[in-house]
C-alpha atoms as a PDB file:
ATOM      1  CA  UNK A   1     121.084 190.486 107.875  1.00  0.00           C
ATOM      2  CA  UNK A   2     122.495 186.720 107.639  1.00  0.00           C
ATOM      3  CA  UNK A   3     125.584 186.285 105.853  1.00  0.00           C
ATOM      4  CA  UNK A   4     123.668 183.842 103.582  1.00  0.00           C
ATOM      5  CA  UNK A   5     121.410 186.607 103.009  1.00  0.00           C
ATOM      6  CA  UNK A   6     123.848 189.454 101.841  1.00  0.00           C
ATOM      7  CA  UNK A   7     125.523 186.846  99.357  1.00  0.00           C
ATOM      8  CA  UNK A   8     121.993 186.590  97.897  1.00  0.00           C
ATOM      9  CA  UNK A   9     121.768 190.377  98.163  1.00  0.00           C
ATOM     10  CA  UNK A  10     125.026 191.159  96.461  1.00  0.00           C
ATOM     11  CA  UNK A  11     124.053 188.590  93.598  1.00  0.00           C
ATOM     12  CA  UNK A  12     120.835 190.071  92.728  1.00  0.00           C
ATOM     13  CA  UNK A  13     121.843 193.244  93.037  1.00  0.00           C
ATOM     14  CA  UNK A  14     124.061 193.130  89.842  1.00  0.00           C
ATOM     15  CA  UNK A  15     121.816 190.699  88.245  1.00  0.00           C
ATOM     16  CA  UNK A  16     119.057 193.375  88.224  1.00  0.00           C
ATOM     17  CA  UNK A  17     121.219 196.487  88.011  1.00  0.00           C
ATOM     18  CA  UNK A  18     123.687 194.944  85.616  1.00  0.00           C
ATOM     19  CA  UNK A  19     126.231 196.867  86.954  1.00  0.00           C
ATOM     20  CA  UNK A  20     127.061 198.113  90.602  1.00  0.00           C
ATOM     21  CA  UNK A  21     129.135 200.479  92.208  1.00  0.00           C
ATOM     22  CA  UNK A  22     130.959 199.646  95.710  1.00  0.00           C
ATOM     23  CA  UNK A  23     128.778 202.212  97.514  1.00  0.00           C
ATOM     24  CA  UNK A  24     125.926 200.854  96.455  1.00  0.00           C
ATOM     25  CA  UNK A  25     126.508 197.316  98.318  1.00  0.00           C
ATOM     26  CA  UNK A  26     127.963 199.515 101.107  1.00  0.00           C
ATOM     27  CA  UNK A  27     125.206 201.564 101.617  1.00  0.00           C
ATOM     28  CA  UNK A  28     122.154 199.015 100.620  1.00  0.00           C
ATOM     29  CA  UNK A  29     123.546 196.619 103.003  1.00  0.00           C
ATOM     30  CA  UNK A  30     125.076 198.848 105.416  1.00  0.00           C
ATOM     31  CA  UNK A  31     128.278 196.724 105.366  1.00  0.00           C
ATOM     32  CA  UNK A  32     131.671 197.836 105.698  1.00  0.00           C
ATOM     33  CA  UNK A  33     134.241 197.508 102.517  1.00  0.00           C
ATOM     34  CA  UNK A  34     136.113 194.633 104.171  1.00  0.00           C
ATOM     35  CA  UNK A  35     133.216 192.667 104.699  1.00  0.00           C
ATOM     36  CA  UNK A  36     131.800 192.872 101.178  1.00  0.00           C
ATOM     37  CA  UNK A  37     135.719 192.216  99.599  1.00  0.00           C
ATOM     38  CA  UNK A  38     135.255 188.580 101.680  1.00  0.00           C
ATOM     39  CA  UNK A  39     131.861 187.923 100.792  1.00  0.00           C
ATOM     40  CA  UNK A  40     132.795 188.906  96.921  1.00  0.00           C
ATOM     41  CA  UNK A  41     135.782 186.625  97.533  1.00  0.00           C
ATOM     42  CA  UNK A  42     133.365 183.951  98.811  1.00  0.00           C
ATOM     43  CA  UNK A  43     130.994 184.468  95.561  1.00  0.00           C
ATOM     44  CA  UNK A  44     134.105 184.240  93.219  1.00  0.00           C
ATOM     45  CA  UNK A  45     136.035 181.221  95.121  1.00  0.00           C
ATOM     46  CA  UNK A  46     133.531 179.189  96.329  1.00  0.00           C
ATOM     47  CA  UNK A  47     130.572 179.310  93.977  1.00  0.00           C
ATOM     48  CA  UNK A  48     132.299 180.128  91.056  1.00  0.00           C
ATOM     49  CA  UNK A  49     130.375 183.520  90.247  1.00  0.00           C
ATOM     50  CA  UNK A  50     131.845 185.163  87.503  1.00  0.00           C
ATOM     51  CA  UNK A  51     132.036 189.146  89.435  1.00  0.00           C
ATOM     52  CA  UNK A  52     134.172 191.636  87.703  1.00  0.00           C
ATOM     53  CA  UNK A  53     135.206 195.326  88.139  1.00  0.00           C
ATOM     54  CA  UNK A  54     134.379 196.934  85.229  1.00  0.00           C
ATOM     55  CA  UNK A  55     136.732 200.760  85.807  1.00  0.00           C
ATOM     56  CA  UNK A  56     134.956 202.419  82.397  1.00  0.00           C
ATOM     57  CA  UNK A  57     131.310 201.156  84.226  1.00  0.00           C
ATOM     58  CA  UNK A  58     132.699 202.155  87.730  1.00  0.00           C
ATOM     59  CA  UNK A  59     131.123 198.997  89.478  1.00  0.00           C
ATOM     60  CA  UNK A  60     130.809 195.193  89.350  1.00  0.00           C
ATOM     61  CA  UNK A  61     128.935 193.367  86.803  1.00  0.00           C
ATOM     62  CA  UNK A  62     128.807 189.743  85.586  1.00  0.00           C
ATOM     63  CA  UNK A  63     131.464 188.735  83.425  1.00  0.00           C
ATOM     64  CA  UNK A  64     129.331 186.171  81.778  1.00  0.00           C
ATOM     65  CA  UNK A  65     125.730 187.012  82.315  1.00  0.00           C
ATOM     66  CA  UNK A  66     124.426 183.782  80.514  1.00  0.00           C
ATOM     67  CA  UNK A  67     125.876 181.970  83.606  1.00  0.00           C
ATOM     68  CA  UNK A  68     124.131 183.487  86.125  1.00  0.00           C
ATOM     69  CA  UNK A  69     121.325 181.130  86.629  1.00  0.00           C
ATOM     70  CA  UNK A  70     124.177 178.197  87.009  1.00  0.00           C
ATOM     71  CA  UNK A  71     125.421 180.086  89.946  1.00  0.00           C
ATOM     72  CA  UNK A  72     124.274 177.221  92.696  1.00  0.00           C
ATOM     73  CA  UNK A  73     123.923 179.653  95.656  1.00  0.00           C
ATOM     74  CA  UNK A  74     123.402 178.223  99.497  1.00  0.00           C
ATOM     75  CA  UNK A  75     119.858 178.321 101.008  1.00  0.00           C
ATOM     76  CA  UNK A  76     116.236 177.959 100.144  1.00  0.00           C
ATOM     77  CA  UNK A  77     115.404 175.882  97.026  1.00  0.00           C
ATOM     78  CA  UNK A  78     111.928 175.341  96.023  1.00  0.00           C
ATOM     79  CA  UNK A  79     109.859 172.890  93.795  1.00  0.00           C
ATOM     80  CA  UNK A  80     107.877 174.038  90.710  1.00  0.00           C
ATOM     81  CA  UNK A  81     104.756 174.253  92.733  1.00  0.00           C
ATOM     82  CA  UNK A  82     106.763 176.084  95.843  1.00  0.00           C
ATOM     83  CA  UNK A  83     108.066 178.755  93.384  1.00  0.00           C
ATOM     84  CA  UNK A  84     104.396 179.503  91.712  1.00  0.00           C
ATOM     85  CA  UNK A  85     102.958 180.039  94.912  1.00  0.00           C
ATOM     86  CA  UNK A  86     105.855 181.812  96.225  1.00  0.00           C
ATOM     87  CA  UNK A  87     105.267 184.157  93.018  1.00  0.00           C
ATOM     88  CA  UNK A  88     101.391 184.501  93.268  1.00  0.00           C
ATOM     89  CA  UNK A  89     101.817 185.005  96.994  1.00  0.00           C
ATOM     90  CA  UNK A  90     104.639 187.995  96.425  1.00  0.00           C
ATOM     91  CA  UNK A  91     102.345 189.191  93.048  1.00  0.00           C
ATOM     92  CA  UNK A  92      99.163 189.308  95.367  1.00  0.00           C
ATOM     93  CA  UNK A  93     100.215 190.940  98.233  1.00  0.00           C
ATOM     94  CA  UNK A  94     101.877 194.070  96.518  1.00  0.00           C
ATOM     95  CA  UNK A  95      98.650 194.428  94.414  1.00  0.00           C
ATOM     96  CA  UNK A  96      95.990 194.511  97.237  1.00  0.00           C
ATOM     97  CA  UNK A  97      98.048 197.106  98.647  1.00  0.00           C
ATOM     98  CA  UNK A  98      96.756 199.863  96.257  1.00  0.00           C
ATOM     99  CA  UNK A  99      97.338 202.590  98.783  1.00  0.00           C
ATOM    100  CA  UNK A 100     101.097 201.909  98.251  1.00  0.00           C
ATOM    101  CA  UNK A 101     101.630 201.314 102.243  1.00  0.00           C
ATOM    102  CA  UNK A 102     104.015 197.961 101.920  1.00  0.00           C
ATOM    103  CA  UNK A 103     104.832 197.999  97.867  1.00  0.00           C
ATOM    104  CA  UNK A 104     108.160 199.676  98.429  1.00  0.00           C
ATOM    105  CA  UNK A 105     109.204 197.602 101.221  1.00  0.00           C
ATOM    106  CA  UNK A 106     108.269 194.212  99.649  1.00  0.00           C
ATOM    107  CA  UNK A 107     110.028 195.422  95.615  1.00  0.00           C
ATOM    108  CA  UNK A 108     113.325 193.835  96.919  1.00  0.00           C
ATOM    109  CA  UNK A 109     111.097 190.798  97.413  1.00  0.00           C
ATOM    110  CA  UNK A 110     110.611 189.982  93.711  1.00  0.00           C
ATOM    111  CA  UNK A 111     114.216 190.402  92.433  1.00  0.00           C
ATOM    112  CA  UNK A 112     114.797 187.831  95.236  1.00  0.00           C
ATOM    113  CA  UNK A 113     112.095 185.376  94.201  1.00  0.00           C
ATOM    114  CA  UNK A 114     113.517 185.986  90.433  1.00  0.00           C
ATOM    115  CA  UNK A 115     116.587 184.990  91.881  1.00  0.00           C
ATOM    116  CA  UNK A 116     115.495 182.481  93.668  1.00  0.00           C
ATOM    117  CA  UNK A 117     113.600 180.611  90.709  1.00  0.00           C
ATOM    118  CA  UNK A 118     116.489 180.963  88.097  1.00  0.00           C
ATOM    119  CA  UNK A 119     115.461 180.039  85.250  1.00  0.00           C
ATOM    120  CA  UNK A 120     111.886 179.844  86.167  1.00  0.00           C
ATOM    121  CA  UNK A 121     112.382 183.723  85.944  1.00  0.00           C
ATOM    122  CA  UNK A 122     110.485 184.436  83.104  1.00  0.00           C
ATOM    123  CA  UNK A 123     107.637 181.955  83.599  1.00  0.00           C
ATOM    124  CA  UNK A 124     107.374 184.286  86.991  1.00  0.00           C
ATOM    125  CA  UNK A 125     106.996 187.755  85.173  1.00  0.00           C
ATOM    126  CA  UNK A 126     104.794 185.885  82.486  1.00  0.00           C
ATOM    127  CA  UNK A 127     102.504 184.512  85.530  1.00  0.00           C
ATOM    128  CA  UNK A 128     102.172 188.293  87.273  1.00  0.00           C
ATOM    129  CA  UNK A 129     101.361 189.404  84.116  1.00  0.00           C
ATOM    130  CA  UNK A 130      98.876 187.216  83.858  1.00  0.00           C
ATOM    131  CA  UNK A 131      97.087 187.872  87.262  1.00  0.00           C
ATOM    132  CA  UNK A 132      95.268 190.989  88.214  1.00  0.00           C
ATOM    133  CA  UNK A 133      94.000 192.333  91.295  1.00  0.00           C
ATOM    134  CA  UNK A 134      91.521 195.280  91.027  1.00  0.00           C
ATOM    135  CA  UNK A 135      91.762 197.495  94.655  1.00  0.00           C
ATOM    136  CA  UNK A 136      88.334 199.278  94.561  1.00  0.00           C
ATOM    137  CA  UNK A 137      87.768 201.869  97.068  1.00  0.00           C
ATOM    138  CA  UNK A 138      91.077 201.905  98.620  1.00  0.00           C
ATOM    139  CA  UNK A 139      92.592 205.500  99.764  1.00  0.00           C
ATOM    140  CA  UNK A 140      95.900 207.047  99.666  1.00  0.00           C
ATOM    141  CA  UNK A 141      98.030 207.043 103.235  1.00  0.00           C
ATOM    142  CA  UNK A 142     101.175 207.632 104.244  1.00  0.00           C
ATOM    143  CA  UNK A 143     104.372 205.222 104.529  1.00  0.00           C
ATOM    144  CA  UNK A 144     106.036 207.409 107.160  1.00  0.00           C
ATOM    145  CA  UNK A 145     103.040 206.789 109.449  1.00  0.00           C
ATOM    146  CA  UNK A 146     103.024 203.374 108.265  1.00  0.00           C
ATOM    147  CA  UNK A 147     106.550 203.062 109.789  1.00  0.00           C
ATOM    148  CA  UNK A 148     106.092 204.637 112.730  1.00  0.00           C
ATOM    149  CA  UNK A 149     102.661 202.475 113.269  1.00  0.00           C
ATOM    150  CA  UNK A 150     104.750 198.962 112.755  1.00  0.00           C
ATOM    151  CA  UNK A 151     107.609 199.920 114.823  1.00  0.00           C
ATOM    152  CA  UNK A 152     104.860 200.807 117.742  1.00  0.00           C
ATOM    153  CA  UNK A 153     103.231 197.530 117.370  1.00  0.00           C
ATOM    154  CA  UNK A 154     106.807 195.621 117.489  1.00  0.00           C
ATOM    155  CA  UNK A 155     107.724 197.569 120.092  1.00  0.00           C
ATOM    156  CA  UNK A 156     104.846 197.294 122.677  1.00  0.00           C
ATOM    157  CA  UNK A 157     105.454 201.182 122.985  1.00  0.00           C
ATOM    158  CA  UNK A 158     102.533 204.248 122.892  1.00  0.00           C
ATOM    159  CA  UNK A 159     102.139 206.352 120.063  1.00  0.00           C
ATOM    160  CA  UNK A 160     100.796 209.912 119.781  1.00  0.00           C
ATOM    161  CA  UNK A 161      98.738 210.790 117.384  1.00  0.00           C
ATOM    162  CA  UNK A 162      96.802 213.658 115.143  1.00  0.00           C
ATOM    163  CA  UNK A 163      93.568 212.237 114.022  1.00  0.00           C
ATOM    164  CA  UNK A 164      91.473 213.760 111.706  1.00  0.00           C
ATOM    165  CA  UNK A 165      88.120 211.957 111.858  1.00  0.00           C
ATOM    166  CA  UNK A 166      86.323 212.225 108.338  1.00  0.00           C
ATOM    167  CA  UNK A 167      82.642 211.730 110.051  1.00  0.00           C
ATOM    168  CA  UNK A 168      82.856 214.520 112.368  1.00  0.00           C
ATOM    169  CA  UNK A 169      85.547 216.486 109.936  1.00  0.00           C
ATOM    170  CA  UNK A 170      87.313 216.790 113.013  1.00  0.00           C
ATOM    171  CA  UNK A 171      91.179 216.400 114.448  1.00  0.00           C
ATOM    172  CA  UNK A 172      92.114 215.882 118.031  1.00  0.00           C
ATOM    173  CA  UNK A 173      95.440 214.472 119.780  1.00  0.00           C
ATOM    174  CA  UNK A 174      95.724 211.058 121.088  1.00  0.00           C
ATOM    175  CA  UNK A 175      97.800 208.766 123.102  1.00  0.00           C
ATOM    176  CA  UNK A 176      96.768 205.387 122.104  1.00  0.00           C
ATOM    177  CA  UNK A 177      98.435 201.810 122.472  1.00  0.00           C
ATOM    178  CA  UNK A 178      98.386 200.211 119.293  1.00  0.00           C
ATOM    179  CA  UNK A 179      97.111 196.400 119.456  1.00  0.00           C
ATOM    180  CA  UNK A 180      96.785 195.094 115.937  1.00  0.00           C
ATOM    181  CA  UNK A 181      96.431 196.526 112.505  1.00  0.00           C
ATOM    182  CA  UNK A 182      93.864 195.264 110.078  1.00  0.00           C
ATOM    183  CA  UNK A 183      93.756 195.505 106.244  1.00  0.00           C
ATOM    184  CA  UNK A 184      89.906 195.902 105.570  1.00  0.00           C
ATOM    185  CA  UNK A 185      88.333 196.669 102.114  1.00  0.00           C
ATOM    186  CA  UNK A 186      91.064 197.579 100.361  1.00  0.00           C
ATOM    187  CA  UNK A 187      92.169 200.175 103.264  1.00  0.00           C
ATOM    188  CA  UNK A 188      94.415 200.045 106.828  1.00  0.00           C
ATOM    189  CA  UNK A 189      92.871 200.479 109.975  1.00  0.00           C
ATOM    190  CA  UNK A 190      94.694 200.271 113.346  1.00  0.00           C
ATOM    191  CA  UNK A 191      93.021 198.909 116.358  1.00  0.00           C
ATOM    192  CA  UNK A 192      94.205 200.041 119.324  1.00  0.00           C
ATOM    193  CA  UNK A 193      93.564 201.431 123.328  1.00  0.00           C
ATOM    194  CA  UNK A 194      92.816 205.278 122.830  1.00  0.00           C
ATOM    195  CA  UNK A 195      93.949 207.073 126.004  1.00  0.00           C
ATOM    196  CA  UNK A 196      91.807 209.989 125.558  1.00  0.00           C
ATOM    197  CA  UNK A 197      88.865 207.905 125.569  1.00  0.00           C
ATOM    198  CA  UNK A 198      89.299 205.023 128.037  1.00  0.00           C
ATOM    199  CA  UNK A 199      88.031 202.730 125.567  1.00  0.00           C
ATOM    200  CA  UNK A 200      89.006 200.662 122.342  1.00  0.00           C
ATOM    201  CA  UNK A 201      89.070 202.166 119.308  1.00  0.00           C
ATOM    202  CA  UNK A 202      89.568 201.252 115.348  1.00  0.00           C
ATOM    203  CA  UNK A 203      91.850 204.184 113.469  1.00  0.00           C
ATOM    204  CA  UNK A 204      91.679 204.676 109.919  1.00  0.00           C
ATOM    205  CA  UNK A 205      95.345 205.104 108.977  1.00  0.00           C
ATOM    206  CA  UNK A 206      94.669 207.611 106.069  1.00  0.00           C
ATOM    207  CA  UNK A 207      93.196 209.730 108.915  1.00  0.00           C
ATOM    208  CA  UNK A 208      96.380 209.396 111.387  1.00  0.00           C
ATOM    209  CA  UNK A 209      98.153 212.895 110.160  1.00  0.00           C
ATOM    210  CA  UNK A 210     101.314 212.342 112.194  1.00  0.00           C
ATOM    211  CA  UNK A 211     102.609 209.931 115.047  1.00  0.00           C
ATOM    212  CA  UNK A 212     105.449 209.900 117.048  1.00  0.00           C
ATOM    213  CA  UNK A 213     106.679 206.624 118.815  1.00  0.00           C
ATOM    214  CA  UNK A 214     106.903 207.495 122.807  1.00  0.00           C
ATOM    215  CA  UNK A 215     109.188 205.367 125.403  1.00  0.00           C
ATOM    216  CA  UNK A 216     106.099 204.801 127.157  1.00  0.00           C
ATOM    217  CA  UNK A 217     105.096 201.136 126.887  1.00  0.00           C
ATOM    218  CA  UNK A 218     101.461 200.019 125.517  1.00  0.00           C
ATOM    219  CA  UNK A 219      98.751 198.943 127.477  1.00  0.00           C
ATOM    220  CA  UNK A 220      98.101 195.502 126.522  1.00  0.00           C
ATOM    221  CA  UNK A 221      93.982 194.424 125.474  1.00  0.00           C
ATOM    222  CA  UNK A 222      93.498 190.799 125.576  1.00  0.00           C
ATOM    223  CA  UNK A 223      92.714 189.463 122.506  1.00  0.00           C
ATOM    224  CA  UNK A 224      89.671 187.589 124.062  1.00  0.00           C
ATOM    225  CA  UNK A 225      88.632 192.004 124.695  1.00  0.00           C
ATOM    226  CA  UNK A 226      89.666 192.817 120.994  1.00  0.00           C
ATOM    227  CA  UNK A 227      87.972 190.248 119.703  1.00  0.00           C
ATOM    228  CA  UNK A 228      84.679 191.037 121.869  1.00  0.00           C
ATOM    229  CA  UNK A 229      84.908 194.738 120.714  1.00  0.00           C
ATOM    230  CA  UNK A 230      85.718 194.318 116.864  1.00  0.00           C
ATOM    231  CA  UNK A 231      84.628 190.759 115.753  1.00  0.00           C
ATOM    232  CA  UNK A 232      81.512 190.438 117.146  1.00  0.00           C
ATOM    233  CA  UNK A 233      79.492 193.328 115.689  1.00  0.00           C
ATOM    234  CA  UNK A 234      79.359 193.855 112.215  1.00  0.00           C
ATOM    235  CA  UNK A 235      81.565 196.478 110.442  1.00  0.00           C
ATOM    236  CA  UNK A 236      85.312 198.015 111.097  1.00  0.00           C
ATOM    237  CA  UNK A 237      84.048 200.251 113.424  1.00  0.00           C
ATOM    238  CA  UNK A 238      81.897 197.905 115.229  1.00  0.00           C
ATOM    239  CA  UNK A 239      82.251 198.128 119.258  1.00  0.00           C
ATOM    240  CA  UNK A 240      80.426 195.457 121.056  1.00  0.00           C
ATOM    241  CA  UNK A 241      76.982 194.789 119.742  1.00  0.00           C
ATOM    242  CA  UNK A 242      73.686 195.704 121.037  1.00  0.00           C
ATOM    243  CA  UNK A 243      71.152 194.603 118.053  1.00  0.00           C
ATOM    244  CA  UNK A 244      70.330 192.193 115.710  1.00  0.00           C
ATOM    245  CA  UNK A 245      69.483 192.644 112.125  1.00  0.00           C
ATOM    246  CA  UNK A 246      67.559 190.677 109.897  1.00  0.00           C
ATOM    247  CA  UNK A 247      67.548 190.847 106.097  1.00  0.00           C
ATOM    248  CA  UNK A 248      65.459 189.161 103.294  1.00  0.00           C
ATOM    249  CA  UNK A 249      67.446 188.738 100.123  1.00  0.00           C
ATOM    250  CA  UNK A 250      65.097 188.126  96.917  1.00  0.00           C
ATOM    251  CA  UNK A 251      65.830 184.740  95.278  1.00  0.00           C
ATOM    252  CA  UNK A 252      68.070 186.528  92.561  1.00  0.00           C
ATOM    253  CA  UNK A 253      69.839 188.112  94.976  1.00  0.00           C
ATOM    254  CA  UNK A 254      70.594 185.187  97.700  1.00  0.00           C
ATOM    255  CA  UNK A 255      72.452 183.324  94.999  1.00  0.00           C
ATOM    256  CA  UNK A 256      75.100 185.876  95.153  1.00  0.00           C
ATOM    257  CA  UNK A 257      74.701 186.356  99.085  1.00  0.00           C
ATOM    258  CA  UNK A 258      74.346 183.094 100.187  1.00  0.00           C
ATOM    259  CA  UNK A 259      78.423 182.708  99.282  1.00  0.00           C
ATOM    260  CA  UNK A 260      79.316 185.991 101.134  1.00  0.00           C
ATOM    261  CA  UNK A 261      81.159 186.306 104.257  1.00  0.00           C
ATOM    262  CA  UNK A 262      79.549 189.263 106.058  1.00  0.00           C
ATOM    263  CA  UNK A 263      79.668 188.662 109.953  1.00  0.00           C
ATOM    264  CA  UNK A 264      81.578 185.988 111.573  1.00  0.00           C
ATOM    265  CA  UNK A 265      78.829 184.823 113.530  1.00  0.00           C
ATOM    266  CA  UNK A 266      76.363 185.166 110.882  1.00  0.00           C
ATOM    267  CA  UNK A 267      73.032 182.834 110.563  1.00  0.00           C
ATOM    268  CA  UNK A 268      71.764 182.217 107.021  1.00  0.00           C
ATOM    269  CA  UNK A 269      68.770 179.996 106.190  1.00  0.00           C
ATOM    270  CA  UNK A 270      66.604 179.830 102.640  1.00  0.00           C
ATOM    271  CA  UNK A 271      62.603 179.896 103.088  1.00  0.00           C
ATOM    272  CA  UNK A 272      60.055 177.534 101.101  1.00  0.00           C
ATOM    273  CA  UNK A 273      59.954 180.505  98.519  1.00  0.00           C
ATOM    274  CA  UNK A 274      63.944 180.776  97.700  1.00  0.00           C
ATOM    275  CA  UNK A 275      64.468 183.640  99.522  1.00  0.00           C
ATOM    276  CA  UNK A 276      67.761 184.100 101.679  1.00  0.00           C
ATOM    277  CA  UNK A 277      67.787 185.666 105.234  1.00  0.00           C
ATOM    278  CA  UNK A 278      70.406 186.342 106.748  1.00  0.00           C
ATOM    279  CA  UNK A 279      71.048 187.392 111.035  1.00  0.00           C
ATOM    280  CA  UNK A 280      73.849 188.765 112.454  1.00  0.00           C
ATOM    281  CA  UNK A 281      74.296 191.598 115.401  1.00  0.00           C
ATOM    282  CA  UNK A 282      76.075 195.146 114.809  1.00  0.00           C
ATOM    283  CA  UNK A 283      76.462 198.072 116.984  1.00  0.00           C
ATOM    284  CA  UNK A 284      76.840 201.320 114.354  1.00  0.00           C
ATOM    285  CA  UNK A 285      75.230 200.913 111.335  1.00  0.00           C
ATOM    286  CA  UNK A 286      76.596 203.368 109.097  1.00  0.00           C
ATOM    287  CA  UNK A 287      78.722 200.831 106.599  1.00  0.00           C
ATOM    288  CA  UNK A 288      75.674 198.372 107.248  1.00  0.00           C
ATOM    289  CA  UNK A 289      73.494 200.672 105.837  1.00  0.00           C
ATOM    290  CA  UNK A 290      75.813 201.182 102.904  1.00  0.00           C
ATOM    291  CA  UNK A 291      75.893 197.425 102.119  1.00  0.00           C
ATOM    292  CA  UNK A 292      72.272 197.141 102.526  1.00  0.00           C
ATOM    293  CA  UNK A 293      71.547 200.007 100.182  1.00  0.00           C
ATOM    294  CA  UNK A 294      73.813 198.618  97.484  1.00  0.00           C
ATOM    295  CA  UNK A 295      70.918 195.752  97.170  1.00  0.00           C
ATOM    296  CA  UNK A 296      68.200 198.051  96.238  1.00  0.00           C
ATOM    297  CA  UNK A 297      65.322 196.648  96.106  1.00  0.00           C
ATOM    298  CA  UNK A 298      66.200 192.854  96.131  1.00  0.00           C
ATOM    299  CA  UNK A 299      66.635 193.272  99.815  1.00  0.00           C
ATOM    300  CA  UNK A 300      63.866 193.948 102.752  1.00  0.00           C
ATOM    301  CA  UNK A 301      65.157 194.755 106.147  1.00  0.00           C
ATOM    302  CA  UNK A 302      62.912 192.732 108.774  1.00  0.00           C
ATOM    303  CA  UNK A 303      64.390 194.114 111.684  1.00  0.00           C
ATOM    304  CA  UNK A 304      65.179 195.662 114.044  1.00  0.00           C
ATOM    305  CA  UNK A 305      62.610 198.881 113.536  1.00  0.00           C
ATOM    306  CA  UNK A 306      65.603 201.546 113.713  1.00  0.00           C
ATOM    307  CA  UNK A 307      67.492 199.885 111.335  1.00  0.00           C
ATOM    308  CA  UNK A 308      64.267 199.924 108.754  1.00  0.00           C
ATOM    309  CA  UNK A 309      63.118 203.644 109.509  1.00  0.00           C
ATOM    310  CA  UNK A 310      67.075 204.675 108.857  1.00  0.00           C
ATOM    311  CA  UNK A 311      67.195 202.465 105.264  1.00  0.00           C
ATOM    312  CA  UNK A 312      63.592 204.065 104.703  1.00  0.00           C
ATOM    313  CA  UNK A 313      65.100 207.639 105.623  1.00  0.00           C
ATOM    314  CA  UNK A 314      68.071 207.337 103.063  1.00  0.00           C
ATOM    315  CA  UNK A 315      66.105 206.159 100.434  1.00  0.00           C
ATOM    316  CA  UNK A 316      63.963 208.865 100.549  1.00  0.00           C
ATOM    317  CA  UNK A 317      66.783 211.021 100.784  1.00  0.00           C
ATOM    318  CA  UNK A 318      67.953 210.037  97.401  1.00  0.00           C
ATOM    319  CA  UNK A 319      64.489 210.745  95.779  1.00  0.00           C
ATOM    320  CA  UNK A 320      64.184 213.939  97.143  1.00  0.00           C
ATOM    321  CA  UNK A 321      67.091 214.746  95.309  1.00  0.00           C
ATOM    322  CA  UNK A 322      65.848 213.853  91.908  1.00  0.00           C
END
């Protein structure tokens, strides 16, 4: 942490907490009592903070709270326009994140911004307020995995896994080396090289049940190979593709598709008649399947034949249940 950086610390700190005890700063900043008696010295002497030690409170506070936002500290400054996306860019991120992954790391990020903007601190709770993001689908996972899945990726280094796989219900050990982890539909996957297999491999991260960081450094995957593996089939778990589908949307229905990403190398064209068809190639079609069902019937599937016969199969799964 930058000295800059601590002085901002230190200031918001007490501006949110009101009032804060020496081991706080110590601890929070992992700084030793010297250095935060200079850079309290620095905050009183040099930009003319008002910081206190309150002995009834048992901490520091602001001796004149109304003057906080006159405190002129050193660094980034940011125009009106800066500091609203700043605060929709802060806002957004922690609410996509439904499965609570990154929201603890990033809360320290708002009190910043707040203290960043100043005065434009209320106009910044009044515009998050204002915005909402609804996370549909998203699962619960775990932050300690989360952790140990950054520091791997940082690190270049192996991790081994436990991986419960939901499909086949179930868990096996893996070394993998992680290459790059993707935030798709309101979940986490990590893509990485699975050892056990010889092959790439996408990982749920709600289905990693522990992993521990190894000294053993990754092997690296191209991204020209990533790309070829995930990007160019359709679906998270995509592998390279080896078809091609073909869909009909019904008029009412390609006015809504038409504007829809769903394949990065998809074709879309609109016949004499209004109707929308769209071409793309996939490998696995389980979550194609699901997005083609969700259609009903303003959708025809024109090819290929197994991807027909397996829409036709779970349709008359359904009826067969009522």
């Amino acid at each position: 942490m930058s000295d800059m950086e601590r002085l901002h610390r230190i200031k918001y700190m007490i501006q949110q907490r009101k009032c804060v005890p020496i081991d706080d700063f110590l601890d929070e900043l992992e700084i030793s009592k010297a250095t935060f008696k200079r850079d309290l010295e620095y905050l009183r002497s040099r930009l003319k903070a008002s910081i206190v030690y309150d002995r009834f409170l048992n901490g520091y506070k602001f001796e004149f709270p109304d003057e906080i936002d006159k405190i002129e500290m050193p660094g980034l400054w940011f125009s009106e326009k800066e500091a609203t996306a700043l605060v929709l860019m802060q806002h957004l991120l922690s609410s996509l994140d439904q499965s609570g992954l990154i929201g603890p790391h990033i809360e320290p990020l708002t009190a910043i911004i707040d203290g960043i903007l100043g005065q434009s601190e209320t106009s910044a709770k009044e515009l998050r307020k204002r915005i909402k993001v609804l996370g549909m689908g998203s699962r619960k996972n775990s932050i300690e995995n989360f952790s140990e899945i950054g520091a791997a990726l940082l690190k270049r280094n192996r991790l081994v896994i436990k991986y419960f796989a939901k499909g086949k219900g179930e868990e096996t050990e893996r070394e993998i080396s992680p290459q790059r982890l993707i935030f798709y539909r309101e979940n986490w996957y990590l893509d990485a090289y699975c050892h056990l297999r010889n092959d790439l491999r996408s990982f749920a991260v709600d289905g990693i049940r522990s992993a521990v960081l190894t000294n053993a450094k990754a092997q690296e995957v191209s991204d020209k190979d990533c790309h070829e593996h995930f990007a160019e089939s359709y679906g998270i778990f995509s592998g390279k593709a080896t078809q091609r589908a073909k869909l009909r949307f019904t008029p009412e229905h390609a006015r809504w598709v038409a504007g829809e990403h769903w394949h990065g190398q998809q074709v879309g064209s609109f016949d004499k008649e209004g109707y929308y068809i769209l071409e793309f190639d996939f490998n696995q079609d389980p979550e194609l399947v699901m997005d083609i069902l969700k259609h009903g019937s303003g959708v025809e599937v024109l090819g290929p034949a197994t991807l027909k016969k397996r829409i036709k199969d779970e349709l008359t799964k359904s009826l067969d249940k009522y």
